[in-house]
N, C-alpha and C. Protein backbone atom coordinates (compact mmCIF):
# COMPACT_ATOMS: atom_id res chain seq x y z
N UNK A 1 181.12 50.62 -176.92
CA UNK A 1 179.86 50.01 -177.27
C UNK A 1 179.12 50.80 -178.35
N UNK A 2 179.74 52.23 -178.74
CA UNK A 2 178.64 52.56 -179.79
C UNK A 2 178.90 52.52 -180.62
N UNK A 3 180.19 52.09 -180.94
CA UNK A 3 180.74 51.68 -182.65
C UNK A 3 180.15 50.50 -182.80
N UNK A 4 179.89 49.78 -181.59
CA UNK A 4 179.16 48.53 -181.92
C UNK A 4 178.03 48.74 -183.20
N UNK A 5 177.07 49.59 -182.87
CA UNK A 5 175.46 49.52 -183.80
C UNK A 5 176.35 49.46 -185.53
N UNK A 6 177.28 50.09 -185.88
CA UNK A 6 178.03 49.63 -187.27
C UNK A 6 178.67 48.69 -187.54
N UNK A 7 179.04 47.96 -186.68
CA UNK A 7 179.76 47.01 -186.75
C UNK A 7 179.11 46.30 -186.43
N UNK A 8 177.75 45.33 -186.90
CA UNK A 8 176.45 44.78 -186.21
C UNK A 8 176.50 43.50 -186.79
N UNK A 9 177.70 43.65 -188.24
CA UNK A 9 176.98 42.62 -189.11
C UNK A 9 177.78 41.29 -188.63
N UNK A 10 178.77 40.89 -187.89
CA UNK A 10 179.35 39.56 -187.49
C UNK A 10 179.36 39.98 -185.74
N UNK A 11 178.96 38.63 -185.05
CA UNK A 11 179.59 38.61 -183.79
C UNK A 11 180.28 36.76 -183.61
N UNK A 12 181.31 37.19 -183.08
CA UNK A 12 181.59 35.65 -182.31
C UNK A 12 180.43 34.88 -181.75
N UNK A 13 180.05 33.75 -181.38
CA UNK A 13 179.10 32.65 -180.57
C UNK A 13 179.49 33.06 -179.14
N UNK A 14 180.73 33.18 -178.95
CA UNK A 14 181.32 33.16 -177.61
C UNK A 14 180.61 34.24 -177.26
N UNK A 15 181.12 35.81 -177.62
CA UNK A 15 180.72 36.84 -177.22
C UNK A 15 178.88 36.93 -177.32
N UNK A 16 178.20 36.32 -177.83
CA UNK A 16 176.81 36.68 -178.58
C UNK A 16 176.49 35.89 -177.12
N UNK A 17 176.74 34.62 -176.69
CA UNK A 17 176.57 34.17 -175.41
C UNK A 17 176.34 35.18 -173.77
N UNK A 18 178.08 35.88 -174.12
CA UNK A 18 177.70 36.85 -173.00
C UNK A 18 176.98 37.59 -172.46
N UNK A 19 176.43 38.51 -173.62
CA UNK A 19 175.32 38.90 -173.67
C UNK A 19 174.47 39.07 -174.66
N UNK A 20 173.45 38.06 -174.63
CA UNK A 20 172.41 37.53 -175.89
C UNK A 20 171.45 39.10 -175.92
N UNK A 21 171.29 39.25 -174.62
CA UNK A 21 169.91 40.46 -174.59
C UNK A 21 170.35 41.52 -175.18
N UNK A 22 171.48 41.89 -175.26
CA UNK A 22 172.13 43.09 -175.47
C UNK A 22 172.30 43.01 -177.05
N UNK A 23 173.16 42.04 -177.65
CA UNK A 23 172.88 41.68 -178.64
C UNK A 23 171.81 41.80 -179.94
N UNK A 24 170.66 41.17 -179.24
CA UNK A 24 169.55 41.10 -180.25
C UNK A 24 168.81 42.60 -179.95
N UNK A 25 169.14 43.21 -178.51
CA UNK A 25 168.24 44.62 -178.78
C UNK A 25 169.05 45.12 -179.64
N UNK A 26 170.37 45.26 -180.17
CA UNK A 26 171.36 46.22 -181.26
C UNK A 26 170.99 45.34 -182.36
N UNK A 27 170.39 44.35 -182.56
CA UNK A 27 169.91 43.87 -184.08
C UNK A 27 168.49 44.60 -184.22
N UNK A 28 167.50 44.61 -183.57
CA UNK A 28 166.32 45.02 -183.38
C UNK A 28 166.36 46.54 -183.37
N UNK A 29 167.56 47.34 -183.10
CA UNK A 29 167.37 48.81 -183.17
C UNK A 29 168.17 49.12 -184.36
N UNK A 30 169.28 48.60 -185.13
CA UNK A 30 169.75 48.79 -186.14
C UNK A 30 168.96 47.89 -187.63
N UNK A 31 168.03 47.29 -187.31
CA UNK A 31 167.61 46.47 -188.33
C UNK A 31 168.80 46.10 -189.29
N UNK A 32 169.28 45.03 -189.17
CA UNK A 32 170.76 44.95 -189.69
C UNK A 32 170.55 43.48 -189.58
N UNK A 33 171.16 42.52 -190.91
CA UNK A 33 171.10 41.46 -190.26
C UNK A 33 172.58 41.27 -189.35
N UNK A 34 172.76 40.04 -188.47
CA UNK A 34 173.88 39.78 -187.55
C UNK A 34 174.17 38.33 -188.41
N UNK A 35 175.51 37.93 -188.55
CA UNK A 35 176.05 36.33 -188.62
C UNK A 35 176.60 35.99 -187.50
N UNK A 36 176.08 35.04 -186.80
CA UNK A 36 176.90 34.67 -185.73
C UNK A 36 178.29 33.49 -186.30
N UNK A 37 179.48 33.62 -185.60
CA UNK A 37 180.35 33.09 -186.23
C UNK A 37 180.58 31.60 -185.10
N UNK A 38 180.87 30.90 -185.27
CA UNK A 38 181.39 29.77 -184.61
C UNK A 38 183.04 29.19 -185.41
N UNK A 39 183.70 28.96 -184.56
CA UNK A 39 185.29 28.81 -184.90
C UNK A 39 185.55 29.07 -186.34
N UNK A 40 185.42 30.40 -186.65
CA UNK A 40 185.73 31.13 -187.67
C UNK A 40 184.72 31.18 -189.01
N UNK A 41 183.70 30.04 -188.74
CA UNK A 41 183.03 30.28 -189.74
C UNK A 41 181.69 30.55 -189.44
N UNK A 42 180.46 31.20 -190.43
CA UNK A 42 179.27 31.66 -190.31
C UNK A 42 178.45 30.29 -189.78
N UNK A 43 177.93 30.89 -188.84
CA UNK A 43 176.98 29.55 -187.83
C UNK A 43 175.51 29.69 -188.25
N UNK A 44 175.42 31.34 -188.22
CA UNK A 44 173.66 31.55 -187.55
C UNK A 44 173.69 32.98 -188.44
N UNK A 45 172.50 32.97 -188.70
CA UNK A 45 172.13 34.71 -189.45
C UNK A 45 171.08 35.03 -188.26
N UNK A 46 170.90 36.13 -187.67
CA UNK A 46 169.60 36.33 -186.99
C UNK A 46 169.56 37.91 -187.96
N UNK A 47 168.10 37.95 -188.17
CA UNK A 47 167.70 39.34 -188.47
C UNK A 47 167.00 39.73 -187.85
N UNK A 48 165.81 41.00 -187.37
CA UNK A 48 164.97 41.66 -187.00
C UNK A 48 163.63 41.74 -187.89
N UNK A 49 162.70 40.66 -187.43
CA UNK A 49 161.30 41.22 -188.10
C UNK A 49 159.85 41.76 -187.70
N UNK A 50 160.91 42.82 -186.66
CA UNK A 50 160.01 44.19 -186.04
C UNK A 50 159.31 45.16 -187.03
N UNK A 51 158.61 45.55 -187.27
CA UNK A 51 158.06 46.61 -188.39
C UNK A 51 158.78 47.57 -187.45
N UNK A 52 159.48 48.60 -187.78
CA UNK A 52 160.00 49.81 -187.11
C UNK A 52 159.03 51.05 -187.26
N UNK A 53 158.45 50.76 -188.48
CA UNK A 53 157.41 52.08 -188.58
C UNK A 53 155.90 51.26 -188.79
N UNK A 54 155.10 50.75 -187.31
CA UNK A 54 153.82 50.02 -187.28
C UNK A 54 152.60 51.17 -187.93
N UNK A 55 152.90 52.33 -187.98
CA UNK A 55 151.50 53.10 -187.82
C UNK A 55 151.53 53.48 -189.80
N UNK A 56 152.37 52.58 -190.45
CA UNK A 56 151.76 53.17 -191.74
C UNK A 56 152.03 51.47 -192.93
N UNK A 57 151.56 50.49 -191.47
CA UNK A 57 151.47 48.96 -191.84
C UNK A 57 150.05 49.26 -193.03
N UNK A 58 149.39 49.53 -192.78
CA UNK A 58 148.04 49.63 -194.03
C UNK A 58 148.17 50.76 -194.92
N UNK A 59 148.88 51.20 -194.77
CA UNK A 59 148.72 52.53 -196.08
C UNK A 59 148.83 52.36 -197.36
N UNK A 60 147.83 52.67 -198.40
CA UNK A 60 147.65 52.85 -199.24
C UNK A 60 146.85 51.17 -199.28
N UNK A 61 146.28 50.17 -198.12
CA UNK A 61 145.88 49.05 -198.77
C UNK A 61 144.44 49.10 -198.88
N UNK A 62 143.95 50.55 -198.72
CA UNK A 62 142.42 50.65 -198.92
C UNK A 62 141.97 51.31 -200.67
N UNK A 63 141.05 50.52 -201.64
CA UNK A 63 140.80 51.33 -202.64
C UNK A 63 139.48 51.99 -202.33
N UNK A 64 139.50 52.74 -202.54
CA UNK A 64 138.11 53.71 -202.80
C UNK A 64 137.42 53.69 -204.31
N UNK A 65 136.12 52.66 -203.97
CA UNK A 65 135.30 51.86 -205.36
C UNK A 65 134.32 52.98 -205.71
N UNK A 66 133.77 53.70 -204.74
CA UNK A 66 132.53 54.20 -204.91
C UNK A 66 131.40 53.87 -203.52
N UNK A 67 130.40 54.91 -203.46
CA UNK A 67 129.78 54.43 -202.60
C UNK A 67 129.58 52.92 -202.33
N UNK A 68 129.39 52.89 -200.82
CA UNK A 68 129.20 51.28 -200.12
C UNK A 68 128.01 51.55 -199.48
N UNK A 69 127.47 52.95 -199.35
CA UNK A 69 126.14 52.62 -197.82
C UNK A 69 124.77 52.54 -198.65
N UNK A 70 124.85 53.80 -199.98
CA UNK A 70 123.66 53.41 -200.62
C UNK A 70 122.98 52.28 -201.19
N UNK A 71 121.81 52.36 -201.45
CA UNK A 71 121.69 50.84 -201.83
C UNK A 71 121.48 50.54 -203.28
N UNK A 72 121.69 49.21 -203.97
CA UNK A 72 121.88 49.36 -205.09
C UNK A 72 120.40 48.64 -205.47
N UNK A 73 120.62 49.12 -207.17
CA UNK A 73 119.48 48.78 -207.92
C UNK A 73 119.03 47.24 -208.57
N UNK A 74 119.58 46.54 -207.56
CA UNK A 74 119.94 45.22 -208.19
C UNK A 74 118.76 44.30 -207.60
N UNK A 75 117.51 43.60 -208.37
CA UNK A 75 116.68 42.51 -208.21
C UNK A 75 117.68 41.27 -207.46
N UNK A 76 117.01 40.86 -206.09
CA UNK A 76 117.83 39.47 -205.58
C UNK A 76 116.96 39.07 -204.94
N UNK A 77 116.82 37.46 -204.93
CA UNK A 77 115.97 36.53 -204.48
C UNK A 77 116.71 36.01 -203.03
N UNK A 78 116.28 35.89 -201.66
CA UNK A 78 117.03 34.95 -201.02
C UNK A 78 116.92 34.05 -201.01
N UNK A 79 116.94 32.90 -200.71
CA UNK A 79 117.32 31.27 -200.75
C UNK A 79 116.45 31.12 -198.86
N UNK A 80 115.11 30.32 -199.20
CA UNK A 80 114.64 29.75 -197.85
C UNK A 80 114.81 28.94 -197.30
């Protein structure tokens, strides 16, 4: 089973049946896509669209403009 995680990229339908759970956790931990095959030919692609690294999902999507708390010098009317 642990040559399996390299060998990730084709499985049979038959075998992917046996065990589905097992399966998609070795797609989900190898981020790899899988083809599932049906009587010899490509059936199904499943990939993994887990973020593997969640804690640096925002990085770099903040710019730094300049102060935000002071207040600015700008004349504005509100609308009654």
């Amino acid at each position: 089973m642990k040559q399996l995680r390299w060998l990730m990229n084709t499985v049979t339908l038959s075998k992917f049946y046996e065990k589905p759970q097992f399966y998609l956790d070795e797609i989900v931990k190898s981020n790899k896509e899988t083809i599932l095959i049906k009587n010899g030919k490509p059936y199904l692609k499943i990939l993994s669209v887990i973020d593997t690294n969640p804690k640096n999902l925002l990085k770099d999507s903040i710019i730094f403009e300049g102060d935000i708390i002071s207040p600015i010098e700008v004349d504005w009317e509100a609308n009654s």
